[in-house]
N, C-alpha and C. Protein backbone atom coordinates (compact mmCIF):
# COMPACT_ATOMS: atom_id res chain seq x y z
N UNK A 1 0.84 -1.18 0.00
CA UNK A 1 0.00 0.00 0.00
C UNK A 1 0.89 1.24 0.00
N UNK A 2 0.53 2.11 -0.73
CA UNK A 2 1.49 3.48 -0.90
C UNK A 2 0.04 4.91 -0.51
N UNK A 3 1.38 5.54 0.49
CA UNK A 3 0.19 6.36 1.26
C UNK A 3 0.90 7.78 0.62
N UNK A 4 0.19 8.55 -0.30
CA UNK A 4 0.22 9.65 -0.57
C UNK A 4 -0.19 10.83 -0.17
N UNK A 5 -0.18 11.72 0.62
CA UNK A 5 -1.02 13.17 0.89
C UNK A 5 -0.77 13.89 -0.42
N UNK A 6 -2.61 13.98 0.09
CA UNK A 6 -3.17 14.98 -0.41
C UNK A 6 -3.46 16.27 -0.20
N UNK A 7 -3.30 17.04 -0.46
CA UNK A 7 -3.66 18.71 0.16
C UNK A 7 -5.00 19.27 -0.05
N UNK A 8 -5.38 19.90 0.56
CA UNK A 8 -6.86 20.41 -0.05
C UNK A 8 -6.68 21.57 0.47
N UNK A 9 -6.91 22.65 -0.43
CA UNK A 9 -6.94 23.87 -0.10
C UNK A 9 -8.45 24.26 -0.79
N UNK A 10 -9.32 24.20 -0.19
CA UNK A 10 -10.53 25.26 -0.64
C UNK A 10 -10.41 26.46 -0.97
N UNK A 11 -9.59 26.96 -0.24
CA UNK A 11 -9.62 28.44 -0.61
C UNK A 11 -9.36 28.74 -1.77
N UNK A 12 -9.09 27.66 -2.70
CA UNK A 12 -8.30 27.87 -3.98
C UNK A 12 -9.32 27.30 -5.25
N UNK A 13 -10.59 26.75 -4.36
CA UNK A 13 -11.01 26.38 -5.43
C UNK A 13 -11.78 26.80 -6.07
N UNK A 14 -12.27 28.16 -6.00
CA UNK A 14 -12.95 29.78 -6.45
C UNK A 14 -11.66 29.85 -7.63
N UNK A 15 -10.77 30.39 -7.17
CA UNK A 15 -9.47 30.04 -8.75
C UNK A 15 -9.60 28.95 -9.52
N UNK A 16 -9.56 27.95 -9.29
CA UNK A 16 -9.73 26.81 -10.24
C UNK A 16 -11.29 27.14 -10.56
N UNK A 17 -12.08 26.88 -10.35
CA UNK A 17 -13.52 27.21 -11.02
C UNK A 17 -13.88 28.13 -11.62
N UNK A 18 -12.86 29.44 -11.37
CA UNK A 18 -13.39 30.49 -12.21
C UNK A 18 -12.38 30.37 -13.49
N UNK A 19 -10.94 29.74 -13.68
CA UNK A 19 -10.76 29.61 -14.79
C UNK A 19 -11.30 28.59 -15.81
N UNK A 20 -11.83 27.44 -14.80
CA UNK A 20 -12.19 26.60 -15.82
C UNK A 20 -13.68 27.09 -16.16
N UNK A 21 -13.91 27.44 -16.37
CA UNK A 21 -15.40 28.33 -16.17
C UNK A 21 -15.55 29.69 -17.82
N UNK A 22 -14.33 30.00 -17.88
CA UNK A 22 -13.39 30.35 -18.67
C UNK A 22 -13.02 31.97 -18.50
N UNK A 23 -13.01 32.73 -17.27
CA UNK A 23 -12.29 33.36 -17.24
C UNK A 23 -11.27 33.66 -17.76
N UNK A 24 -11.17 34.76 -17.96
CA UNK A 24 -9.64 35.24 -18.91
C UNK A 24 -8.48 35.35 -17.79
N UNK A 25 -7.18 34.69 -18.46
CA UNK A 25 -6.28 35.18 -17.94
C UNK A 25 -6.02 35.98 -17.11
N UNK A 26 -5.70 37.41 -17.25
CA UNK A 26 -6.15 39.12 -17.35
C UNK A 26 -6.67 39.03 -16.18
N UNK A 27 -8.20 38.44 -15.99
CA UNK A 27 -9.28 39.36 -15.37
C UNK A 27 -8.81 37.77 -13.85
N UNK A 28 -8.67 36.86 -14.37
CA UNK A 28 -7.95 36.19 -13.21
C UNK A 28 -6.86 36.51 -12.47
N UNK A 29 -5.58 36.92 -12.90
CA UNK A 29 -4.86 37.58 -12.07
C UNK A 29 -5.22 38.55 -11.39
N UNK A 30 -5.74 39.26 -12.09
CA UNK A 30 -6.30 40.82 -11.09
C UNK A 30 -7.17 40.63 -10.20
N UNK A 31 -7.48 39.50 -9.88
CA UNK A 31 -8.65 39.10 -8.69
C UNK A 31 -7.79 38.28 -7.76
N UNK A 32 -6.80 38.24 -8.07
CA UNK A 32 -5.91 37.41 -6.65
C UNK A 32 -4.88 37.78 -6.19
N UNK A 33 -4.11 37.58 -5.21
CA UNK A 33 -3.17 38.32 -4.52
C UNK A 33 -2.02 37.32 -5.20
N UNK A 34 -2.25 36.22 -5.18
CA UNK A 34 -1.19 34.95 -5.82
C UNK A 34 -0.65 35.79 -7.20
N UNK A 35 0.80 35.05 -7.61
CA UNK A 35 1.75 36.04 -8.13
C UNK A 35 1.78 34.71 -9.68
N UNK A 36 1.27 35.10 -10.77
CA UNK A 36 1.13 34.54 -11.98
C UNK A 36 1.91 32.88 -11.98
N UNK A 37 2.96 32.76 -11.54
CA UNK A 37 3.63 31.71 -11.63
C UNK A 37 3.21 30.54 -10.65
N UNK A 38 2.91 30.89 -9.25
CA UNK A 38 1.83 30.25 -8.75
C UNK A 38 1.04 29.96 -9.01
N UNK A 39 -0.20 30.80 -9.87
CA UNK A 39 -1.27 29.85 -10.41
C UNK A 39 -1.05 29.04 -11.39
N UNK A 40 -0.16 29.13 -12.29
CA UNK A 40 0.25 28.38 -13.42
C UNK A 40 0.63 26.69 -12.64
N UNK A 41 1.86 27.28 -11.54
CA UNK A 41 1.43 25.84 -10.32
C UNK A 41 0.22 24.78 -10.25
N UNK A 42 -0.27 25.72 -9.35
CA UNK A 42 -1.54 25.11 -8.86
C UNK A 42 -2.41 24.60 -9.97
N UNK A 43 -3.00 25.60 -11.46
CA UNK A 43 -3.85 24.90 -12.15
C UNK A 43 -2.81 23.82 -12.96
N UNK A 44 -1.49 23.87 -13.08
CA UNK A 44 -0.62 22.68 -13.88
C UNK A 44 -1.19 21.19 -13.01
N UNK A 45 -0.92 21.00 -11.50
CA UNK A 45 -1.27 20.24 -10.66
C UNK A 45 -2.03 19.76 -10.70
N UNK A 46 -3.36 20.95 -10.66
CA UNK A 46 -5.02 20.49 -11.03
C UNK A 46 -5.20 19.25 -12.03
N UNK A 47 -4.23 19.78 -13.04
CA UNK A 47 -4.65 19.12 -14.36
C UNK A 47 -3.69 17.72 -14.12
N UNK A 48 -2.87 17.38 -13.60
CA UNK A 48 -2.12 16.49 -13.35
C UNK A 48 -2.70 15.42 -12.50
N UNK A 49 -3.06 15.98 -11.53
CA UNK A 49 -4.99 15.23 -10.69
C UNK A 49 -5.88 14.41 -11.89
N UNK A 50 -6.20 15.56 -12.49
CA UNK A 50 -7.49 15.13 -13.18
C UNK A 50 -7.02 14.37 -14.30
N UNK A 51 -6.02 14.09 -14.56
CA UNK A 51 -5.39 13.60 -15.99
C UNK A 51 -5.41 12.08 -15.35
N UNK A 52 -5.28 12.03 -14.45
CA UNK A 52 -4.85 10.60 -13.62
C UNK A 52 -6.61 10.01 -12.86
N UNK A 53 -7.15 10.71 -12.84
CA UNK A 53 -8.64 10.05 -12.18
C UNK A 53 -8.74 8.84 -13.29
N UNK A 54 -9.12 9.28 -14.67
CA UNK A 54 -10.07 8.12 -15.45
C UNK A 54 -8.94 6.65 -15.47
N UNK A 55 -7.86 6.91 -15.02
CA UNK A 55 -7.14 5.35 -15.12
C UNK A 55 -7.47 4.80 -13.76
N UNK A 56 -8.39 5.66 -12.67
CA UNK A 56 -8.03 5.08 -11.19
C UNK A 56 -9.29 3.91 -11.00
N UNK A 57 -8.96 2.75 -10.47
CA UNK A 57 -9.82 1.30 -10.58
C UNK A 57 -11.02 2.16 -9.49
N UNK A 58 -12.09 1.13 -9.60
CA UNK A 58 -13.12 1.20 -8.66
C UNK A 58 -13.89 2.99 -8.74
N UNK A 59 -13.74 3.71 -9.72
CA UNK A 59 -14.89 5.01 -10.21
C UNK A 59 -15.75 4.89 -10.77
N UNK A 60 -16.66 5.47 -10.41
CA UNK A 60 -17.84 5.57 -11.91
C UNK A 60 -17.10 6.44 -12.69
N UNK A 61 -18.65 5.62 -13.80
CA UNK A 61 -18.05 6.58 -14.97
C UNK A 61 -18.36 7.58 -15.36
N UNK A 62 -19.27 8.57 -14.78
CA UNK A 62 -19.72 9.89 -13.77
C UNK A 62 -18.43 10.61 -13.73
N UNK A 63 -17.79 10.09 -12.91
CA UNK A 63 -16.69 10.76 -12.67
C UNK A 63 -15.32 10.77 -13.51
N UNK A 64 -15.50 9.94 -14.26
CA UNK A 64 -14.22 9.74 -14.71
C UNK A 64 -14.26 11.08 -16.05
N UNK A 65 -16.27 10.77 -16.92
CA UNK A 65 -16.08 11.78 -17.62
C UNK A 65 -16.21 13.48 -16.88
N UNK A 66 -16.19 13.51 -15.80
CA UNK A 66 -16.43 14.83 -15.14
C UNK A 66 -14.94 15.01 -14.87
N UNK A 67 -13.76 14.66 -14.89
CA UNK A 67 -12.66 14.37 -14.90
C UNK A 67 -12.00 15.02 -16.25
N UNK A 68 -12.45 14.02 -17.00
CA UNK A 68 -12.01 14.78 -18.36
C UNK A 68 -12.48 16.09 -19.20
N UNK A 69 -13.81 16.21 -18.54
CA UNK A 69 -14.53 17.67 -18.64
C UNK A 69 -13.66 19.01 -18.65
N UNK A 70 -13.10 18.77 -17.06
CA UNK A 70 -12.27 19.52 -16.10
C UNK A 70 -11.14 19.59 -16.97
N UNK A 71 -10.72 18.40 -17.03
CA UNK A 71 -9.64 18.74 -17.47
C UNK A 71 -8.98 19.83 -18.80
N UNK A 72 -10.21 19.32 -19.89
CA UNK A 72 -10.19 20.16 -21.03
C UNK A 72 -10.61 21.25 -20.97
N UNK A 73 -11.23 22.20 -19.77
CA UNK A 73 -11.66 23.27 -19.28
C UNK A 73 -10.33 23.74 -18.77
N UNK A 74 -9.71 23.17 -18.38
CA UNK A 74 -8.33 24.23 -17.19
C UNK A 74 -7.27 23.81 -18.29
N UNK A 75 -7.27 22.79 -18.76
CA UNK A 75 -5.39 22.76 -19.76
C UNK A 75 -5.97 23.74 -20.80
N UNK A 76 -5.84 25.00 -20.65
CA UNK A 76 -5.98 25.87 -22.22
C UNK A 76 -4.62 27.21 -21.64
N UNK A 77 -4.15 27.82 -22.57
CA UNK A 77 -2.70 28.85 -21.83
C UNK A 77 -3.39 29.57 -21.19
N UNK A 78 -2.10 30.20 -20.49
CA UNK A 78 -1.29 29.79 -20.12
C UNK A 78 -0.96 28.54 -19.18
N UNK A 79 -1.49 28.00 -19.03
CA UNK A 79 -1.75 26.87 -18.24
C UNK A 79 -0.91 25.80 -19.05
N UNK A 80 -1.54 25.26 -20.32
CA UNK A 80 -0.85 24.31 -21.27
C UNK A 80 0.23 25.24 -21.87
N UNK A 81 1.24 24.57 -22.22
CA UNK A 81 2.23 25.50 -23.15
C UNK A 81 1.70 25.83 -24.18
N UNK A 82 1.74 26.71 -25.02
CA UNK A 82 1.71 26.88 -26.41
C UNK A 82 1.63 25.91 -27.43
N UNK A 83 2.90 25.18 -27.05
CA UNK A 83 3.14 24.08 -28.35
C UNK A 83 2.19 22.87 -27.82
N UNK A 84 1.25 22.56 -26.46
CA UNK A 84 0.71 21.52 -26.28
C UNK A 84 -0.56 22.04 -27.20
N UNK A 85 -0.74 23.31 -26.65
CA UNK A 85 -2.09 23.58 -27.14
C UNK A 85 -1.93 23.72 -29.17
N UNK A 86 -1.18 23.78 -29.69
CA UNK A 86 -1.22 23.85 -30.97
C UNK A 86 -0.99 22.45 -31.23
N UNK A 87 -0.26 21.80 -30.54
CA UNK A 87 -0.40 19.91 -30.91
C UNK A 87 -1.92 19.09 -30.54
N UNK A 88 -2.58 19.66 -29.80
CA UNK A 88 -3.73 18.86 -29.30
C UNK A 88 -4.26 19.58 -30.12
N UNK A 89 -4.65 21.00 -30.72
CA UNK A 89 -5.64 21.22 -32.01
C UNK A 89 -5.34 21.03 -33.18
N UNK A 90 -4.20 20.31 -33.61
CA UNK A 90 -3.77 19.67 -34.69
C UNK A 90 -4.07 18.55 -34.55
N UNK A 91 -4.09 17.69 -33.73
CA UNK A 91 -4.36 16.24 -33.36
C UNK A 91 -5.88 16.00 -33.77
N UNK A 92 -6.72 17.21 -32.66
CA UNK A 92 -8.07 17.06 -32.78
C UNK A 92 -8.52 17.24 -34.60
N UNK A 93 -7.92 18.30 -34.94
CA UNK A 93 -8.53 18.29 -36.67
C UNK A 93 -7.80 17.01 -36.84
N UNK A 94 -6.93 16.22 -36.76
CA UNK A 94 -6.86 14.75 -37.61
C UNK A 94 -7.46 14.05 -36.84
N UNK A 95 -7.99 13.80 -35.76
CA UNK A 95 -8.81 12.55 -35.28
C UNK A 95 -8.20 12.04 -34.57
N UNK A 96 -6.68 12.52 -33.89
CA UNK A 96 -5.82 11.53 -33.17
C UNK A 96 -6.13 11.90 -31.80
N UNK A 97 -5.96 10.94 -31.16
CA UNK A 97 -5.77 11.62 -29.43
C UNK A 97 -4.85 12.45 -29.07
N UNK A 98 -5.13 13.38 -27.94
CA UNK A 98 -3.62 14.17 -28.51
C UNK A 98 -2.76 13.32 -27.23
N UNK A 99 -3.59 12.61 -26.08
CA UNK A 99 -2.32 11.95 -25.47
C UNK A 99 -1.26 10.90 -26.28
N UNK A 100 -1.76 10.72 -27.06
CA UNK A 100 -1.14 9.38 -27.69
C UNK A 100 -1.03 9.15 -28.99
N UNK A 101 -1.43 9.92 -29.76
CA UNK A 101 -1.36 10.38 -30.72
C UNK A 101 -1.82 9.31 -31.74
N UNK A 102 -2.96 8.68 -31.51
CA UNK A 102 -3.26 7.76 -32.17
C UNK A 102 -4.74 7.59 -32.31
N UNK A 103 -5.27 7.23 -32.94
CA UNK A 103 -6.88 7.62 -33.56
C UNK A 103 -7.65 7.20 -32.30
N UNK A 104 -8.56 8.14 -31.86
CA UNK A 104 -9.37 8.61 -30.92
C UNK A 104 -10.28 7.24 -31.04
């Protein structure tokens, strides 16, 4: 058995909901005291969470697609790099997955 902590910060999850929500950039920084590179942190993490739910045994599948919802809501920039986000909308116009790059 491997025992991992988890953190939960609520206070943070007004930030995560309002970008995935789709707040701008811009109008997100200017609503928080946190310093740009920190949130890039925290929502990178987010997405690193949620990227890992739909492989985890014993979920519905409720959750797994509310998982991937999330996820494609918060990985958009600055959050994703540039070049992820121009490889996953190149992927998507050919039909590939963009994790794996192989037909969806």
């Amino acid at each position: 058995k491997v025992v991992v902590p988890a953190w939960w910060e609520p206070e943070l999850m007004g930030l995560v909901e309002a970008w995935a929500k789709g707040t701008t950039w811009n109008d997100l920084i200017a609503n928080t005291s946190l310093d740009e590179g920190d949130v890039v942190r925290i929502m990178r993490r987010t997405v690193d969470l949620l990227a890992q739910v739909p492989y985890c045994e014993a979920i519905s599948e409720q959750l797994r697609k509310n998982a991937r919802s999330a996820l494609i809501a918060i990985n958009r920039f600055p959050v994703a790099e540039a070049d992820q986000v121009l490889k996953a909308a190149a992927a998507e116009s050919s039909g590939l997955n963009a994790a794996t790059e192989r037909a969806a």
